[in-house]
N, C-alpha and C. Protein backbone atom coordinates (compact mmCIF):
# COMPACT_ATOMS: atom_id res chain seq x y z
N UNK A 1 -14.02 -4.77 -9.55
CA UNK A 1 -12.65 -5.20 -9.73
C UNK A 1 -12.56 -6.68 -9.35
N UNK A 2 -12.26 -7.20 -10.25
CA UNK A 2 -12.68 -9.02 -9.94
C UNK A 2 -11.17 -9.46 -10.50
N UNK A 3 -10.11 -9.08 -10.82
CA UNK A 3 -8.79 -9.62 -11.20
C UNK A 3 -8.14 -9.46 -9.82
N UNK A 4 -7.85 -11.17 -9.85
CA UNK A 4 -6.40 -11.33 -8.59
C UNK A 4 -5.54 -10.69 -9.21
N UNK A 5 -4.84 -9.95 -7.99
CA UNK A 5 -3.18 -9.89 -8.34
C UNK A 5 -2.53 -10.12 -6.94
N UNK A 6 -2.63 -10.51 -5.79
CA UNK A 6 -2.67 -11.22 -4.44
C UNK A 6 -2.53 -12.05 -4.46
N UNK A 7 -1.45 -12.81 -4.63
CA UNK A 7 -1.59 -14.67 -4.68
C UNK A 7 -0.89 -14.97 -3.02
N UNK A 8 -0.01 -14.13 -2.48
CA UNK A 8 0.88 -14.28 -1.31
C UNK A 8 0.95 -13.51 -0.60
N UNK A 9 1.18 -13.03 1.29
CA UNK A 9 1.47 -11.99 1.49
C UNK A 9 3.18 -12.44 1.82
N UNK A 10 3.71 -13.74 1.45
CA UNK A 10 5.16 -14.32 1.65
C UNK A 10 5.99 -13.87 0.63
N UNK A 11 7.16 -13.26 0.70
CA UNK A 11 8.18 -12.29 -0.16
C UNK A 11 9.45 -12.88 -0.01
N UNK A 12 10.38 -13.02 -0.63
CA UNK A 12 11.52 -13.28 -0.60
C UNK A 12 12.67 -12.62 0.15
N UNK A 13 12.66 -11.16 0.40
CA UNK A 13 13.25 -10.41 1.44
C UNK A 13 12.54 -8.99 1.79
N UNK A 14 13.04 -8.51 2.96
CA UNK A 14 12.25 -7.15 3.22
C UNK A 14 11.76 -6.54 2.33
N UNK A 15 12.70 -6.17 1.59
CA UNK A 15 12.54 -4.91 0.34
C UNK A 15 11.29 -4.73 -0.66
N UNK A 16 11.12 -6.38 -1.03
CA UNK A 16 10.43 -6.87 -1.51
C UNK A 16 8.60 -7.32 -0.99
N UNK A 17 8.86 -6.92 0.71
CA UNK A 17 7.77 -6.77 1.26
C UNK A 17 7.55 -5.74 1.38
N UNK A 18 8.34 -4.44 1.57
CA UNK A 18 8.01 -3.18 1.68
C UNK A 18 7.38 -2.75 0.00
N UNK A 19 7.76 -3.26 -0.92
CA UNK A 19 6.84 -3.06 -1.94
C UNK A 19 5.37 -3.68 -2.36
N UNK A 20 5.43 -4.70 -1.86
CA UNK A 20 4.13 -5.39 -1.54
C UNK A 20 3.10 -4.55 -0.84
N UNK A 21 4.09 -3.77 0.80
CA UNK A 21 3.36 -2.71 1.26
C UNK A 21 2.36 -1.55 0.64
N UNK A 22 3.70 -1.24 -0.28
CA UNK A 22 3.12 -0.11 -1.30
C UNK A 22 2.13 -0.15 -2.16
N UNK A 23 2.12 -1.41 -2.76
CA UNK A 23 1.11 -1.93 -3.22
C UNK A 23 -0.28 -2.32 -2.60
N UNK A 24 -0.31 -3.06 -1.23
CA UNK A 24 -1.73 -2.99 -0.77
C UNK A 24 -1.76 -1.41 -0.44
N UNK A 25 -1.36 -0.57 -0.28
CA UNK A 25 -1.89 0.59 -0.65
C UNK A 25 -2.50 0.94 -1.30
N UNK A 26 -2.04 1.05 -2.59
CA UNK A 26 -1.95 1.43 -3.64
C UNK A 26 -3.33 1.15 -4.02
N UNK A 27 -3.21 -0.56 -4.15
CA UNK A 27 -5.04 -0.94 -3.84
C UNK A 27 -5.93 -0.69 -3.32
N UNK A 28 -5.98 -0.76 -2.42
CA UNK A 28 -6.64 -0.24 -1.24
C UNK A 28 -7.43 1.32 -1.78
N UNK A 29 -6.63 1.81 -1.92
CA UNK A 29 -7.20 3.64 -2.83
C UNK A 29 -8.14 2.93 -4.09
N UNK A 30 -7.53 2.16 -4.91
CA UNK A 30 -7.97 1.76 -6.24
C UNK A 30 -9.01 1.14 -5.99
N UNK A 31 -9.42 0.28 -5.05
CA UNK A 31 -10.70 -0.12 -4.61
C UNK A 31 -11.97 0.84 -4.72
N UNK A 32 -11.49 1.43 -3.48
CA UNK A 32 -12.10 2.58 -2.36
C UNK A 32 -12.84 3.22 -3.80
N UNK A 33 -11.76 3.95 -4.77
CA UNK A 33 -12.10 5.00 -5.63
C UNK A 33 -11.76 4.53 -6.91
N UNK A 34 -12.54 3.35 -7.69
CA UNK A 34 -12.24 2.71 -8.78
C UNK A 34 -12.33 3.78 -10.36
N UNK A 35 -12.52 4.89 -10.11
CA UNK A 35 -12.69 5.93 -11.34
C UNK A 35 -10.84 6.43 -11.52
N UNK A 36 -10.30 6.22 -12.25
CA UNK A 36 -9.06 6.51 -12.50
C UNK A 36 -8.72 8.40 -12.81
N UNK A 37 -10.25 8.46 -12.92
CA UNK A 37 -10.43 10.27 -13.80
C UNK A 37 -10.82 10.70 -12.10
N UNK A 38 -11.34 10.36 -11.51
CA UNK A 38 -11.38 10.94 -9.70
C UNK A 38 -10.24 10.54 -9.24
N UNK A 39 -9.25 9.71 -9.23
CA UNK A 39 -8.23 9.89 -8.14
C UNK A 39 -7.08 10.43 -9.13
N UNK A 40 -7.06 11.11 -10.37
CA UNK A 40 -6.17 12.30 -11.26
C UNK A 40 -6.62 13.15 -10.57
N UNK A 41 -7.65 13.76 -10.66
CA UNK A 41 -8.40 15.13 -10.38
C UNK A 41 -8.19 15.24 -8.64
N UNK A 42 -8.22 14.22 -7.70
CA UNK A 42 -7.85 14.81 -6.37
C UNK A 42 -6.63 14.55 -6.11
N UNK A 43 -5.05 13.87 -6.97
CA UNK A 43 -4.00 14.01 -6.64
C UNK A 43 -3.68 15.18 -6.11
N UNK A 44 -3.60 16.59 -7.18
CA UNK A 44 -3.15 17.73 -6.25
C UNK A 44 -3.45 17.87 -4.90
N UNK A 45 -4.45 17.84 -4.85
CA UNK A 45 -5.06 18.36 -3.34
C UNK A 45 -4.41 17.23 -2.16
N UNK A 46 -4.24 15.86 -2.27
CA UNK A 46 -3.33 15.38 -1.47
C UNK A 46 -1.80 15.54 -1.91
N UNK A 47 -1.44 15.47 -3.16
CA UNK A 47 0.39 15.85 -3.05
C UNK A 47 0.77 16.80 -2.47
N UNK A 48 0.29 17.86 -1.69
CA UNK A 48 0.81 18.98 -1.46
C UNK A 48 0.41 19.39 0.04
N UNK A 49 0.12 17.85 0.58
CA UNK A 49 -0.39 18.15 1.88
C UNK A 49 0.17 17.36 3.06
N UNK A 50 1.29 18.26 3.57
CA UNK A 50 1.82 17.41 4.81
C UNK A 50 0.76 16.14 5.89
N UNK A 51 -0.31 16.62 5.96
CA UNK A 51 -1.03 15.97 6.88
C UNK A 51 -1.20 14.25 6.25
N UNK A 52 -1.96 14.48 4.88
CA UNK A 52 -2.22 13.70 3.86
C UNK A 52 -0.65 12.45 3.37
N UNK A 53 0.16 13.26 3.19
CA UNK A 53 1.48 12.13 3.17
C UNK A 53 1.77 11.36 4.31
N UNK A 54 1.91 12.33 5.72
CA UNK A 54 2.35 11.34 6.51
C UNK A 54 0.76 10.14 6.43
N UNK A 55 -0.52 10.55 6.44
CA UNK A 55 -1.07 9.46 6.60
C UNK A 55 -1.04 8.56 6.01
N UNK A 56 -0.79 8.72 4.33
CA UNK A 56 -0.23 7.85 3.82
C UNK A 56 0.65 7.10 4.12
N UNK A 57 2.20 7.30 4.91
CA UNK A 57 3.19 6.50 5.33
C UNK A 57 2.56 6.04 6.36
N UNK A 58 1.68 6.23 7.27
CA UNK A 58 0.74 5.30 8.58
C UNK A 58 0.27 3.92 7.38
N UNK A 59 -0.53 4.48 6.36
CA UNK A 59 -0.77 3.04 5.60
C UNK A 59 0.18 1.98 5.53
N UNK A 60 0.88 2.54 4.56
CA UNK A 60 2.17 1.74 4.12
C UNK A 60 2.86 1.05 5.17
N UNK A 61 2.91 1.84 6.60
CA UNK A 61 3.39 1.04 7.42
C UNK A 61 2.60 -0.11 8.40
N UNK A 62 1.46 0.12 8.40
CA UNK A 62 1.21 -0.63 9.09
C UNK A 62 0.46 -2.05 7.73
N UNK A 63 0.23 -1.90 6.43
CA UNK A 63 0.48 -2.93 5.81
C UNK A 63 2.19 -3.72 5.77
N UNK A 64 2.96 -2.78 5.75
CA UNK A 64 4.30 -3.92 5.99
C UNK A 64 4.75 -4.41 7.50
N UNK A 65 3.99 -3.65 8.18
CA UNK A 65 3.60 -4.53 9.94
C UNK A 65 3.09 -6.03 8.88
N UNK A 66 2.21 -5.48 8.68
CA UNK A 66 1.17 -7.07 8.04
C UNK A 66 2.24 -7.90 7.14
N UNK A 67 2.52 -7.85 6.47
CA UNK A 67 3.78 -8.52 5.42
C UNK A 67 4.84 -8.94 6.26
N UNK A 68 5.55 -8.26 7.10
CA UNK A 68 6.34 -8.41 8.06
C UNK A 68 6.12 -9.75 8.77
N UNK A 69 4.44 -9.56 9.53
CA UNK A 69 4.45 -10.90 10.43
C UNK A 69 4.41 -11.99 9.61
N UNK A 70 3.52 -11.93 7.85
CA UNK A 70 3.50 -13.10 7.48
C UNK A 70 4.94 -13.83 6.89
N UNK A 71 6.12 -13.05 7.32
CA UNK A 71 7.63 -13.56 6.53
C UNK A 71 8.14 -14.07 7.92
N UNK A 72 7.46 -13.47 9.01
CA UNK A 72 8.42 -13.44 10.51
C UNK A 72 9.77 -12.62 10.40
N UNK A 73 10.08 -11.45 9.66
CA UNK A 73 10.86 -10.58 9.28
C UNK A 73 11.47 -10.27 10.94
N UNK A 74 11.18 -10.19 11.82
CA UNK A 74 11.76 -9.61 12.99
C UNK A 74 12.10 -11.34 13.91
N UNK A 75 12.55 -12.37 13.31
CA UNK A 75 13.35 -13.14 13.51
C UNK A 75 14.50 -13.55 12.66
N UNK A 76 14.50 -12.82 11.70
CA UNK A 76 15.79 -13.21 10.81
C UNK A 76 17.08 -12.49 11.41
């Protein structure tokens, strides 16, 4: 995977960093597991798994920790 799509972790308002969040996620998986036909085939087995979601929201949050410090979001 050799295409930027990362130019900033600086956002215009929260909202807009909390999707950024979602997104280094999002990547982050797409990296890890670059076969698009393996991460179809193990969706079920994580959509349906309490343990598996919240860890997912541990991601998400602690990438918009990261987005957060680079806006200084907890001085506005």
């Amino acid at each position: 995977m050799s295409d930027q799509w990362l130019n900033s972790l600086q956002t215009e308002n929260p909202q807009l960093g909390f999707e950024l969040a979602i997104k280094l996620s999002r990547m982050g998986v797409k990296y890890t597991l670059p076969s698009d036909e393996a991460r179809q085939k193990l969706r079920p087995d994580y959509a349906e798994s309490a343990d598996s979601l919240i860890a997912t929201s541990q991601v998400v949050a602690t990438n918009f920790q990261t987005v957060a410090a680079a806006n200084n979001y907890w001085k506005s």
